[in-house]
Structure formats: structure tokens, C-alpha cells
PDB file of N, CA and C in Angstrom:
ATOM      1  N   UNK A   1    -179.129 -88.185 109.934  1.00  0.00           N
ATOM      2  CA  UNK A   1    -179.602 -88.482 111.271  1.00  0.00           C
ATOM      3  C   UNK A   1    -180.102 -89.926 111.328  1.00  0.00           C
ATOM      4  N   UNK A   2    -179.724 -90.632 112.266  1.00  0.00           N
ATOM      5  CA  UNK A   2    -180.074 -92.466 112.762  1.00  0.00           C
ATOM      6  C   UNK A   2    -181.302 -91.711 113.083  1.00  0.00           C
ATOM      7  N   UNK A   3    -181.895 -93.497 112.666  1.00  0.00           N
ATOM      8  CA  UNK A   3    -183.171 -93.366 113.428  1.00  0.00           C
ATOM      9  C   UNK A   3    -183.236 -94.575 114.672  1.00  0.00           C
ATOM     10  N   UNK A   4    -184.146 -94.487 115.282  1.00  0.00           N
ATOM     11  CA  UNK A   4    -184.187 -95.402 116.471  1.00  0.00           C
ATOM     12  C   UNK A   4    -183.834 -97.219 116.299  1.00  0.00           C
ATOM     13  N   UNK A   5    -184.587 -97.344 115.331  1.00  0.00           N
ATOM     14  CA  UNK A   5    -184.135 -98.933 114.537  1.00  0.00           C
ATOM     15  C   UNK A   5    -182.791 -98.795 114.201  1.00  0.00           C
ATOM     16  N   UNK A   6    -182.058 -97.926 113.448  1.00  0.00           N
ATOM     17  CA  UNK A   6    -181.034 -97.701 112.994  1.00  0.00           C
ATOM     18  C   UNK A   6    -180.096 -98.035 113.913  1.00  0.00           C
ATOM     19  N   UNK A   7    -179.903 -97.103 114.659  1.00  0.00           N
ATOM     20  CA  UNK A   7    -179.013 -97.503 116.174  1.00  0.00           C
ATOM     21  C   UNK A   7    -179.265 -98.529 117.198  1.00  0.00           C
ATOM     22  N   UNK A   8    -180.023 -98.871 116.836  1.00  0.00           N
ATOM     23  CA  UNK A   8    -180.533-100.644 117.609  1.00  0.00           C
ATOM     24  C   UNK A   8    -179.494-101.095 116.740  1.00  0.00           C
ATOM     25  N   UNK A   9    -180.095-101.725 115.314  1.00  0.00           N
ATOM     26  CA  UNK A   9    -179.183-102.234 114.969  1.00  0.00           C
ATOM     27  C   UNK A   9    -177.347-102.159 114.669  1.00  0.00           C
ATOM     28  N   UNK A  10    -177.315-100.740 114.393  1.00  0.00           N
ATOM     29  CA  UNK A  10    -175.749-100.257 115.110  1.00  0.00           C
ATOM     30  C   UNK A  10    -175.177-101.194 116.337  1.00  0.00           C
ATOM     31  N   UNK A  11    -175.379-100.870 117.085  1.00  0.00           N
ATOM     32  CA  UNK A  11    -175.713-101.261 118.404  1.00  0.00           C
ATOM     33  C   UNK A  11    -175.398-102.886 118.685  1.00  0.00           C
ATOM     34  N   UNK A  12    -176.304-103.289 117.740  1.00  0.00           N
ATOM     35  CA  UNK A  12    -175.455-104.894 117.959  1.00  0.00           C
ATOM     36  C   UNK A  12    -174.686-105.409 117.411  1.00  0.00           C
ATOM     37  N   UNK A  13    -174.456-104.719 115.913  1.00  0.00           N
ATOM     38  CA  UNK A  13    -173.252-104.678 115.276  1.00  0.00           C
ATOM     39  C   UNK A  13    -172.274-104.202 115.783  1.00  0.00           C
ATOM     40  N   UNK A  14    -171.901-103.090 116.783  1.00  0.00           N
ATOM     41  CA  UNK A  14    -170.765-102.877 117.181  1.00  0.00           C
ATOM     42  C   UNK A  14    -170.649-103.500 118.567  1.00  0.00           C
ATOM     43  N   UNK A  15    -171.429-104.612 119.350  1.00  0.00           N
ATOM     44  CA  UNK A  15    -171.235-105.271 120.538  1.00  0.00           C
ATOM     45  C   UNK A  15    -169.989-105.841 120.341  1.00  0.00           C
ATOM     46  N   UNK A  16    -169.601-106.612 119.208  1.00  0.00           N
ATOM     47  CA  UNK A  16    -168.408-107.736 120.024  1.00  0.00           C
ATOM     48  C   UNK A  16    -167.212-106.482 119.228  1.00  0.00           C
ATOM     49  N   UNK A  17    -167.647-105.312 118.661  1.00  0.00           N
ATOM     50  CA  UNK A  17    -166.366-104.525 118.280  1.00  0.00           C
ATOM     51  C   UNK A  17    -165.234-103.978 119.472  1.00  0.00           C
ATOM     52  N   UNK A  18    -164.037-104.725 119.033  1.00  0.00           N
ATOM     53  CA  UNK A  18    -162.990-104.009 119.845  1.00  0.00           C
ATOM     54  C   UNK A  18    -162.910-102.272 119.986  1.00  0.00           C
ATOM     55  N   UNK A  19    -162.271-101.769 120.565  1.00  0.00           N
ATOM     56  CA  UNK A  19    -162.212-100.183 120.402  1.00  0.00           C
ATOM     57  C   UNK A  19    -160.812 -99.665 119.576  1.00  0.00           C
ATOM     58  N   UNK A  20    -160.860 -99.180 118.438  1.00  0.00           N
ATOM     59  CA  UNK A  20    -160.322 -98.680 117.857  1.00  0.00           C
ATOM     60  C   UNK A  20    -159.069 -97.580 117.946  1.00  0.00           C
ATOM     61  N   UNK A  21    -159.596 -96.846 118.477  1.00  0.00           N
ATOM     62  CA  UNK A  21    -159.246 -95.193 119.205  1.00  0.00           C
ATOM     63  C   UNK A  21    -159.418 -95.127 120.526  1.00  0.00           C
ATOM     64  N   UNK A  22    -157.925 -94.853 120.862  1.00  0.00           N
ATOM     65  CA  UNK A  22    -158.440 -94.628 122.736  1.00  0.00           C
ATOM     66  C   UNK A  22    -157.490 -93.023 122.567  1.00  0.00           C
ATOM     67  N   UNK A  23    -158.490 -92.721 123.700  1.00  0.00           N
ATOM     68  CA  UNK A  23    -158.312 -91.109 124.067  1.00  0.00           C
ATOM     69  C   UNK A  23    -157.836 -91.550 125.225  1.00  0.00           C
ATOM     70  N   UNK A  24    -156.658 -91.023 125.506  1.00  0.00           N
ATOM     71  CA  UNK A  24    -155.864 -90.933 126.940  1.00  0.00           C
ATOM     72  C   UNK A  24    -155.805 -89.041 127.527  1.00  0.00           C
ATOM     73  N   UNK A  25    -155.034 -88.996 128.273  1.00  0.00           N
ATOM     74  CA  UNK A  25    -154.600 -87.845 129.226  1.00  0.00           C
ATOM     75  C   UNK A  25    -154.590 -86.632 127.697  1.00  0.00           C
ATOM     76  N   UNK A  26    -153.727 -87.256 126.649  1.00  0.00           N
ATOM     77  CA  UNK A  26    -153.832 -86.149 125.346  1.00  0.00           C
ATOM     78  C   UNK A  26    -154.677 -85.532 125.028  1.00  0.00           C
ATOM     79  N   UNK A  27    -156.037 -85.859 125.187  1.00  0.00           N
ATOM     80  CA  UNK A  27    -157.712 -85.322 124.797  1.00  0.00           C
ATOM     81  C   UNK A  27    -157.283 -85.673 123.399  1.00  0.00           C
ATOM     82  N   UNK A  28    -158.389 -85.042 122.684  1.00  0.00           N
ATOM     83  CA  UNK A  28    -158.829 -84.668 121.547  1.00  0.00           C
ATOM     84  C   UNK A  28    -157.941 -84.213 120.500  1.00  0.00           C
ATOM     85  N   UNK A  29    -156.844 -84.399 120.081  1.00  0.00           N
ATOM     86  CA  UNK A  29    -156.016 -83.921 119.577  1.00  0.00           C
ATOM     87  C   UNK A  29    -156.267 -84.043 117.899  1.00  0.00           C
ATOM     88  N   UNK A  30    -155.352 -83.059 117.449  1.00  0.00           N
ATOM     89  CA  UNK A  30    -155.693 -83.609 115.626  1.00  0.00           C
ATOM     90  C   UNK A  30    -154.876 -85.028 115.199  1.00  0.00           C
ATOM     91  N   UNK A  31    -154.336 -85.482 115.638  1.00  0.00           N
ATOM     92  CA  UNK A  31    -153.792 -86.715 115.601  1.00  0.00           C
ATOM     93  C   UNK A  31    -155.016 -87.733 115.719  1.00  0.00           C
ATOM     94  N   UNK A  32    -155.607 -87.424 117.072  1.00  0.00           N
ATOM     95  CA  UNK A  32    -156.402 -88.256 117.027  1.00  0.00           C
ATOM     96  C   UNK A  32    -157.766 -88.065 116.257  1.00  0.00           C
ATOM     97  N   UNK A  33    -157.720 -87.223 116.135  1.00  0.00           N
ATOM     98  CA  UNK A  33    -159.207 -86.862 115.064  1.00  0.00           C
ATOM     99  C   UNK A  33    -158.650 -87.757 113.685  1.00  0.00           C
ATOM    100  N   UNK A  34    -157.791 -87.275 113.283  1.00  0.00           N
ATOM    101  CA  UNK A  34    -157.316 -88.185 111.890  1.00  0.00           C
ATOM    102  C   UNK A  34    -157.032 -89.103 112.049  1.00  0.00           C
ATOM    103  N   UNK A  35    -156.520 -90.007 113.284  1.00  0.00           N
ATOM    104  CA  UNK A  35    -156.639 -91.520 113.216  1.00  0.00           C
ATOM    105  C   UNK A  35    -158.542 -92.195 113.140  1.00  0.00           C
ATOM    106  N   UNK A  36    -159.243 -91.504 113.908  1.00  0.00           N
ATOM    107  CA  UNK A  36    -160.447 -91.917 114.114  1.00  0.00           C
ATOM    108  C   UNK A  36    -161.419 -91.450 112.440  1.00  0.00           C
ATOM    109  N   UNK A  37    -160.614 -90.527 111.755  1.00  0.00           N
ATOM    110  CA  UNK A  37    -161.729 -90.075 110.431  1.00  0.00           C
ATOM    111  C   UNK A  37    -160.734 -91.180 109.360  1.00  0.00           C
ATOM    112  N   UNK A  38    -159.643 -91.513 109.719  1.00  0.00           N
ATOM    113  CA  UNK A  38    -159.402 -93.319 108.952  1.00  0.00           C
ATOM    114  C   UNK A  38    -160.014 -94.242 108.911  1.00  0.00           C
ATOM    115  N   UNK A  39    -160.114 -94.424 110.760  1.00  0.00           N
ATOM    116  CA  UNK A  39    -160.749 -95.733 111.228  1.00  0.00           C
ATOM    117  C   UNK A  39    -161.940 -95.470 110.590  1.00  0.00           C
ATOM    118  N   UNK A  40    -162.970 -94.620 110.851  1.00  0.00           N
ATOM    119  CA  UNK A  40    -164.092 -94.310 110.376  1.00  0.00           C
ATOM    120  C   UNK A  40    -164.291 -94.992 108.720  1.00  0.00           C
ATOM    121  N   UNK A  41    -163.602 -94.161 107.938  1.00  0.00           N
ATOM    122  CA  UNK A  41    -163.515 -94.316 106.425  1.00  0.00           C
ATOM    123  C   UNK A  41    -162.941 -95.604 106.005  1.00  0.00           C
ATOM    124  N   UNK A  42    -162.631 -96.288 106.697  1.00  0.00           N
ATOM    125  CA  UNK A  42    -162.110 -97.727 106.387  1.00  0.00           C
ATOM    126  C   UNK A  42    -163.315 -99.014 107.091  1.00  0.00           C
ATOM    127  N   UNK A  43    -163.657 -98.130 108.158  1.00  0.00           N
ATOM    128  CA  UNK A  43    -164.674 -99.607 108.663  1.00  0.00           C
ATOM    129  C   UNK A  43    -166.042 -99.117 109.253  1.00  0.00           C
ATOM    130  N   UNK A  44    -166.317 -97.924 108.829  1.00  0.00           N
ATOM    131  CA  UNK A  44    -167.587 -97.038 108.824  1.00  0.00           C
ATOM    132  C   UNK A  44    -168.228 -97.076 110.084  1.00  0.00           C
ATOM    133  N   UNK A  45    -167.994 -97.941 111.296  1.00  0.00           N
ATOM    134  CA  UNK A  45    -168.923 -98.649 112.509  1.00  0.00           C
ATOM    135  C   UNK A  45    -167.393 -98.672 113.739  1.00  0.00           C
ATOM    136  N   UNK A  46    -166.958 -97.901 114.286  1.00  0.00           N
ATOM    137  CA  UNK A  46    -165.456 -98.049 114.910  1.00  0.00           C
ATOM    138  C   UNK A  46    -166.624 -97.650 116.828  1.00  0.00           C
ATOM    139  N   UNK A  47    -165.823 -98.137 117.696  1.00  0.00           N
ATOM    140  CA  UNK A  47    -165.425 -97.461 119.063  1.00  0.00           C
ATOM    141  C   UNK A  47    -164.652 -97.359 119.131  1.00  0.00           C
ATOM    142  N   UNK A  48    -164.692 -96.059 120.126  1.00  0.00           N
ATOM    143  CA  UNK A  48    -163.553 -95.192 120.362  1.00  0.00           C
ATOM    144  C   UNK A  48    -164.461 -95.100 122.401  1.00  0.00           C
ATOM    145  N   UNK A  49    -162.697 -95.791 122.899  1.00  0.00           N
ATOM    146  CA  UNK A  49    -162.415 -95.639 124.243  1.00  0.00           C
ATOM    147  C   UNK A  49    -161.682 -94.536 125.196  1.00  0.00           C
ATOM    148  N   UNK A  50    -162.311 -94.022 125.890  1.00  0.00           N
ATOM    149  CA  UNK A  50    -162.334 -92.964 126.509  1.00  0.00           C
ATOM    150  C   UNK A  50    -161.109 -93.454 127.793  1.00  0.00           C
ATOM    151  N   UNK A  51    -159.893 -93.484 128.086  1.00  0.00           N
ATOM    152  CA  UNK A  51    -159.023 -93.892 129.306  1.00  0.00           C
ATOM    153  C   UNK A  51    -159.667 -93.235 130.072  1.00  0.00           C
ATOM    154  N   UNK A  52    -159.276 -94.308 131.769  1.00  0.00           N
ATOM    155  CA  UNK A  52    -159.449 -93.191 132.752  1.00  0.00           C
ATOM    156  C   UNK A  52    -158.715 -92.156 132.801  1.00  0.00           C
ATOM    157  N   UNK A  53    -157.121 -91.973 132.353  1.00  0.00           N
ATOM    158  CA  UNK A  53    -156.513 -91.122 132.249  1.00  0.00           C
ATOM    159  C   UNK A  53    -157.248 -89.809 131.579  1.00  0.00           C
ATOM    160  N   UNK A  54    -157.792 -89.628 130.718  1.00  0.00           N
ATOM    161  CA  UNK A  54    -158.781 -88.560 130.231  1.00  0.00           C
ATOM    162  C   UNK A  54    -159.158 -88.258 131.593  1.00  0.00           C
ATOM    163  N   UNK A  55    -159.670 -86.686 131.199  1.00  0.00           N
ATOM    164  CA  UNK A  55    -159.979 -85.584 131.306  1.00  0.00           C
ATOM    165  C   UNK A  55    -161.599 -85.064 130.733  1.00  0.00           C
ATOM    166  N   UNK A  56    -161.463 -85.495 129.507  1.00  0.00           N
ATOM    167  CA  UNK A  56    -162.547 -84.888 128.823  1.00  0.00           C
ATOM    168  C   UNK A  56    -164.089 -85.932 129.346  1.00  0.00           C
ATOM    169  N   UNK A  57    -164.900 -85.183 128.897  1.00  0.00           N
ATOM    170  CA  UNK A  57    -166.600 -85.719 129.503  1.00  0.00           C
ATOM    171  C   UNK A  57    -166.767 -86.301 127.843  1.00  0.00           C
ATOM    172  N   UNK A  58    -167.662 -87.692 128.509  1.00  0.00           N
ATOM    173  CA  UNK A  58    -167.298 -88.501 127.299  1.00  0.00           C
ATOM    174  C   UNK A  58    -168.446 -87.646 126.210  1.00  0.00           C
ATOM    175  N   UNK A  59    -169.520 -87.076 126.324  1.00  0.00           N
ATOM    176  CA  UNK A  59    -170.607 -86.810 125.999  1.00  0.00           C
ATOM    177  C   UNK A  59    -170.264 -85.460 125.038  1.00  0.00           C
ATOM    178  N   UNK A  60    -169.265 -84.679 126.014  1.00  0.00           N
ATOM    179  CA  UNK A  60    -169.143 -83.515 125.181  1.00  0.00           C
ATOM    180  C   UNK A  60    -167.797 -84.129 123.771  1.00  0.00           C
ATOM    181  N   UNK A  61    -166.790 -84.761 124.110  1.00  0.00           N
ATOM    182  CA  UNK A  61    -166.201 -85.524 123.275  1.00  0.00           C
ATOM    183  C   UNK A  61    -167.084 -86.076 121.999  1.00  0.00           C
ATOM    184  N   UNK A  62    -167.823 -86.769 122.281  1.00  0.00           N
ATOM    185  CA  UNK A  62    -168.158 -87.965 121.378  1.00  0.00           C
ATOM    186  C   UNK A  62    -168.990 -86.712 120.708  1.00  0.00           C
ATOM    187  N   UNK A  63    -169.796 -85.476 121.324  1.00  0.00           N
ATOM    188  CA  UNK A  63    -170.458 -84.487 120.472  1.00  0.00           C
ATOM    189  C   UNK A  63    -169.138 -84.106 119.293  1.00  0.00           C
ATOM    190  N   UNK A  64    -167.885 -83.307 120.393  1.00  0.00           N
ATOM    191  CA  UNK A  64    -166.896 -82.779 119.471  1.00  0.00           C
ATOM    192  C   UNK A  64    -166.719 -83.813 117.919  1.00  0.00           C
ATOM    193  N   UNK A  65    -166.411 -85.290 117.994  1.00  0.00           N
ATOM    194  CA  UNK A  65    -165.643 -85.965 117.169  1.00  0.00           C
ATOM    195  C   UNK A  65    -166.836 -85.981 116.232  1.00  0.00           C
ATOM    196  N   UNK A  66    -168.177 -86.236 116.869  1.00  0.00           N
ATOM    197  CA  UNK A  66    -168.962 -86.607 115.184  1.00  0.00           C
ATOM    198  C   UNK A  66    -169.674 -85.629 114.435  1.00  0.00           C
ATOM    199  N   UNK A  67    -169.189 -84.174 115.302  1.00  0.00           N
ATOM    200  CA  UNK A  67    -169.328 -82.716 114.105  1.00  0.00           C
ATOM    201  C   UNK A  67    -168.103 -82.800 113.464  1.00  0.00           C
ATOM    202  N   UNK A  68    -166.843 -82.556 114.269  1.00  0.00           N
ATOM    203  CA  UNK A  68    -165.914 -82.732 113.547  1.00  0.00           C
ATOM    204  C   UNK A  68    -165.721 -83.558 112.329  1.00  0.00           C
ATOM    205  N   UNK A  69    -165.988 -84.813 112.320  1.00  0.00           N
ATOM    206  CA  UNK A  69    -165.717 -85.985 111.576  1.00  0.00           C
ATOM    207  C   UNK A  69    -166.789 -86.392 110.862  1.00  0.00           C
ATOM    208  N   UNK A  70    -167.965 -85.425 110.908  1.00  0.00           N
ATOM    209  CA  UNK A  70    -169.427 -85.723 109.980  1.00  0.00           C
ATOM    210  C   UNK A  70    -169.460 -87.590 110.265  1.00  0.00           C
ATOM    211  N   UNK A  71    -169.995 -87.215 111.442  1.00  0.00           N
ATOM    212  CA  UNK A  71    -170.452 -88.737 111.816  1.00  0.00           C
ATOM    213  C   UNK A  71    -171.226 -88.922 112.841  1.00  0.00           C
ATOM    214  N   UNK A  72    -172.220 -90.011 113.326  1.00  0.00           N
ATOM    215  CA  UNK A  72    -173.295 -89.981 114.010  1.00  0.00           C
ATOM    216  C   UNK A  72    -172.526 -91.099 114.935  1.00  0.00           C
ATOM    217  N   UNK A  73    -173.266 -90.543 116.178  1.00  0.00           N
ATOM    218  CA  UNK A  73    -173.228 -91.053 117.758  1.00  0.00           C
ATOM    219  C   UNK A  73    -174.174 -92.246 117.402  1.00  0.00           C
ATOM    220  N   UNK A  74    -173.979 -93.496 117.274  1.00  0.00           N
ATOM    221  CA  UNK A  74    -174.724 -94.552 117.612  1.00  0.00           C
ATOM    222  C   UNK A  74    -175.051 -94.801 119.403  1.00  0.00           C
ATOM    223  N   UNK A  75    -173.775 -94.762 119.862  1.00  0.00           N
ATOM    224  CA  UNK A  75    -174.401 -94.942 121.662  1.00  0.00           C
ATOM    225  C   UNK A  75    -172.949 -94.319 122.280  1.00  0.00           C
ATOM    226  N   UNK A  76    -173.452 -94.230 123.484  1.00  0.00           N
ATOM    227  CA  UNK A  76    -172.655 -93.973 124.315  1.00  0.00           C
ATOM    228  C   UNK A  76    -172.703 -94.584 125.852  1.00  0.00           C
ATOM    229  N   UNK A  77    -171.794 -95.928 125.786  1.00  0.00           N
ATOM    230  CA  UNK A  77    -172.118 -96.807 127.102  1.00  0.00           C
ATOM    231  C   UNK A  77    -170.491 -96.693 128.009  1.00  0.00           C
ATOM    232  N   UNK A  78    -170.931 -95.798 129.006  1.00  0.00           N
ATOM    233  CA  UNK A  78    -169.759 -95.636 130.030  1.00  0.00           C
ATOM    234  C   UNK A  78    -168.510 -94.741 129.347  1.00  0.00           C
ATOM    235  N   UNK A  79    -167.751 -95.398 129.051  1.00  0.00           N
ATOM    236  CA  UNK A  79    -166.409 -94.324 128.916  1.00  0.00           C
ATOM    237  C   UNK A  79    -166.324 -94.949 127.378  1.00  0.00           C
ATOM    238  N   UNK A  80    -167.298 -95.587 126.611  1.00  0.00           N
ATOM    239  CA  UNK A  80    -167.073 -95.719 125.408  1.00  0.00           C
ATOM    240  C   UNK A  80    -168.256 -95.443 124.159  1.00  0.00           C
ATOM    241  N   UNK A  81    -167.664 -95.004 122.975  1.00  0.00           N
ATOM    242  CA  UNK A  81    -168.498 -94.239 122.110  1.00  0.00           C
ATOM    243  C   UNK A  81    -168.586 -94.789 121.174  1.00  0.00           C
ATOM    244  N   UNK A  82    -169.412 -95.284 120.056  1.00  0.00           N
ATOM    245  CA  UNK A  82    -169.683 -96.050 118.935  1.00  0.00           C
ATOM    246  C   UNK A  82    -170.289 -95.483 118.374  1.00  0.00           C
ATOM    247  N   UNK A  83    -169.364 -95.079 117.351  1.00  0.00           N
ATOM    248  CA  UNK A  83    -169.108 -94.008 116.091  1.00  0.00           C
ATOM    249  C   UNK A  83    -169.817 -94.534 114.510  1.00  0.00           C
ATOM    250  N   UNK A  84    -170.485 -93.874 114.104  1.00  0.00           N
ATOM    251  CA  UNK A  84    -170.348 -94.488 112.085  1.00  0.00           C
ATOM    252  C   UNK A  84    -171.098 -93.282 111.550  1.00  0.00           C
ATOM    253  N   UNK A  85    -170.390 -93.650 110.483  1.00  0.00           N
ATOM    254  CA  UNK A  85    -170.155 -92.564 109.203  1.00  0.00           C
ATOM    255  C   UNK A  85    -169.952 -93.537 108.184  1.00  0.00           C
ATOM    256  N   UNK A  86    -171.490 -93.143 107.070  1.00  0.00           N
ATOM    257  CA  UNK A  86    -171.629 -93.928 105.887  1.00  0.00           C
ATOM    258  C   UNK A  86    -170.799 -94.061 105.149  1.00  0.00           C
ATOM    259  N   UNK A  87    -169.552 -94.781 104.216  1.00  0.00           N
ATOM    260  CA  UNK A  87    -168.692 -94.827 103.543  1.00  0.00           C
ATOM    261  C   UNK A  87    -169.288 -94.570 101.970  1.00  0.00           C
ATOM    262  N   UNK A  88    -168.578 -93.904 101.123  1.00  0.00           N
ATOM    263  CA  UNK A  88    -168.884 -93.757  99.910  1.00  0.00           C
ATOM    264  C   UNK A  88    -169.089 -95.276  99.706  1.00  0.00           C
ATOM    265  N   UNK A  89    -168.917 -96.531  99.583  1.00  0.00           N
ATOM    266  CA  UNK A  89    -168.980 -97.503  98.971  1.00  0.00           C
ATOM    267  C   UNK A  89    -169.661 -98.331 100.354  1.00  0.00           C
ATOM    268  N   UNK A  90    -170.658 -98.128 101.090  1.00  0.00           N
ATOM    269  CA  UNK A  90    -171.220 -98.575 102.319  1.00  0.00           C
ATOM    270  C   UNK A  90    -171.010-100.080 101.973  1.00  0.00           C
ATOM    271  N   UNK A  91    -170.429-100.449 103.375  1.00  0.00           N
ATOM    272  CA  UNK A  91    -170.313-102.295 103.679  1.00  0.00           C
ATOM    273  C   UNK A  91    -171.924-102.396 104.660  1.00  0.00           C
ATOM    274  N   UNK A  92    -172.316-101.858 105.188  1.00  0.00           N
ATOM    275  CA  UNK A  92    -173.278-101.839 106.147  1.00  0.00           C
ATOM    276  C   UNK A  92    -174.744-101.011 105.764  1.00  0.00           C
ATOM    277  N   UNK A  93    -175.591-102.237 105.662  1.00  0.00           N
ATOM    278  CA  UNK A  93    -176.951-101.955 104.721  1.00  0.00           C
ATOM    279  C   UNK A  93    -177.554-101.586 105.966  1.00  0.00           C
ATOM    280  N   UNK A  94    -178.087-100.698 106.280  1.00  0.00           N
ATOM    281  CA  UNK A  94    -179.200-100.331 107.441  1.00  0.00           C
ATOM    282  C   UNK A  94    -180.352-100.487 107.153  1.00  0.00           C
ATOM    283  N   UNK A  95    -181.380-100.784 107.799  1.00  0.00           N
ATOM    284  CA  UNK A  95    -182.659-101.063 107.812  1.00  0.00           C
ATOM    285  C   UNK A  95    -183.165-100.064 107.962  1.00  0.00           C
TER     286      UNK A  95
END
């Protein structure tokens, strides 16, 4: 579990991050779960963009992906979600 400092600093680390994973009209699919538990495991700090084409509520989504994917919700601003999950070999020292 983040703590409040934690996701601050998340938070500004993933500002100038592009989005990784976009969820379109497909939802949630296992495709996309395993592209996003890559992205995850390769760069531990990813967003993932919600299309308007979606369907799904970004809130219950971003719940689904980081039980699924044992990973914590850093934020959730508008139709986009900023994801991390500690890497066995962590690039990203948290305070």
C-alpha cells in the first residue's frame, strides 16, 4: 500500500509520462492485461489511457487492472490511470 508522500511523488514522476496502454471500445481484455503486466514489469511507473471509445468507468477499471496485475493506483486524473508495481530489481527509490 502507497502512502500519501509516496504517490505525490509517483505523481510527478509520471507527469511528463506518455500513456502506455490505451483501452479502446475492446475493454479490459487479456491481451490487454498482459500488455500492461509487461509495461508494468519493464518500467514499473506506466499510464494507461482510457479512449473515449470505452465503455468501461475509469475507476472501476483502474480497480480491476491493479488487483489483477498486483499493482497500486498512484492517481487517477480524467480518463487516465497511473499505474506502478515494484519491480524485482526496483529503478524507482521511493521516499
Amino acid at each position: 500500500m502507497l502512502t500519501g508522500k509516496q504517490k505525490r511523488f509517483l505523481r510527478g514522476m509520471g507527469h511528463d509520462l506518455k500513456p502506455v496502454v490505451l483501452i479502446g471500445k475492446g475493454e479490459l481484455t487479456e491481451s490487454v492485461l498482459r500488455e500492461t503486466d509487461s509495461a508494468l514489469a519493464h518500467h514499473e511507473l506506466i499510464k494507461v489511457k482510457l479512449l473515449e471509445s470505452s465503455l468501461s468507468d475509469r475507476r472501476e477499471a483502474a480497480e480491476q487492472m491493479a488487483l489483477t496485475l498486483n499493482a497500486e493506483i498512484a492517481q487517477i486524473l480524467g480518463r487516465t490511470i497511473l499505474l506502478y508495481r515494484k519491480a524485482e530489481q526496483p529503478k524507482i527509490d521511493l521516499p
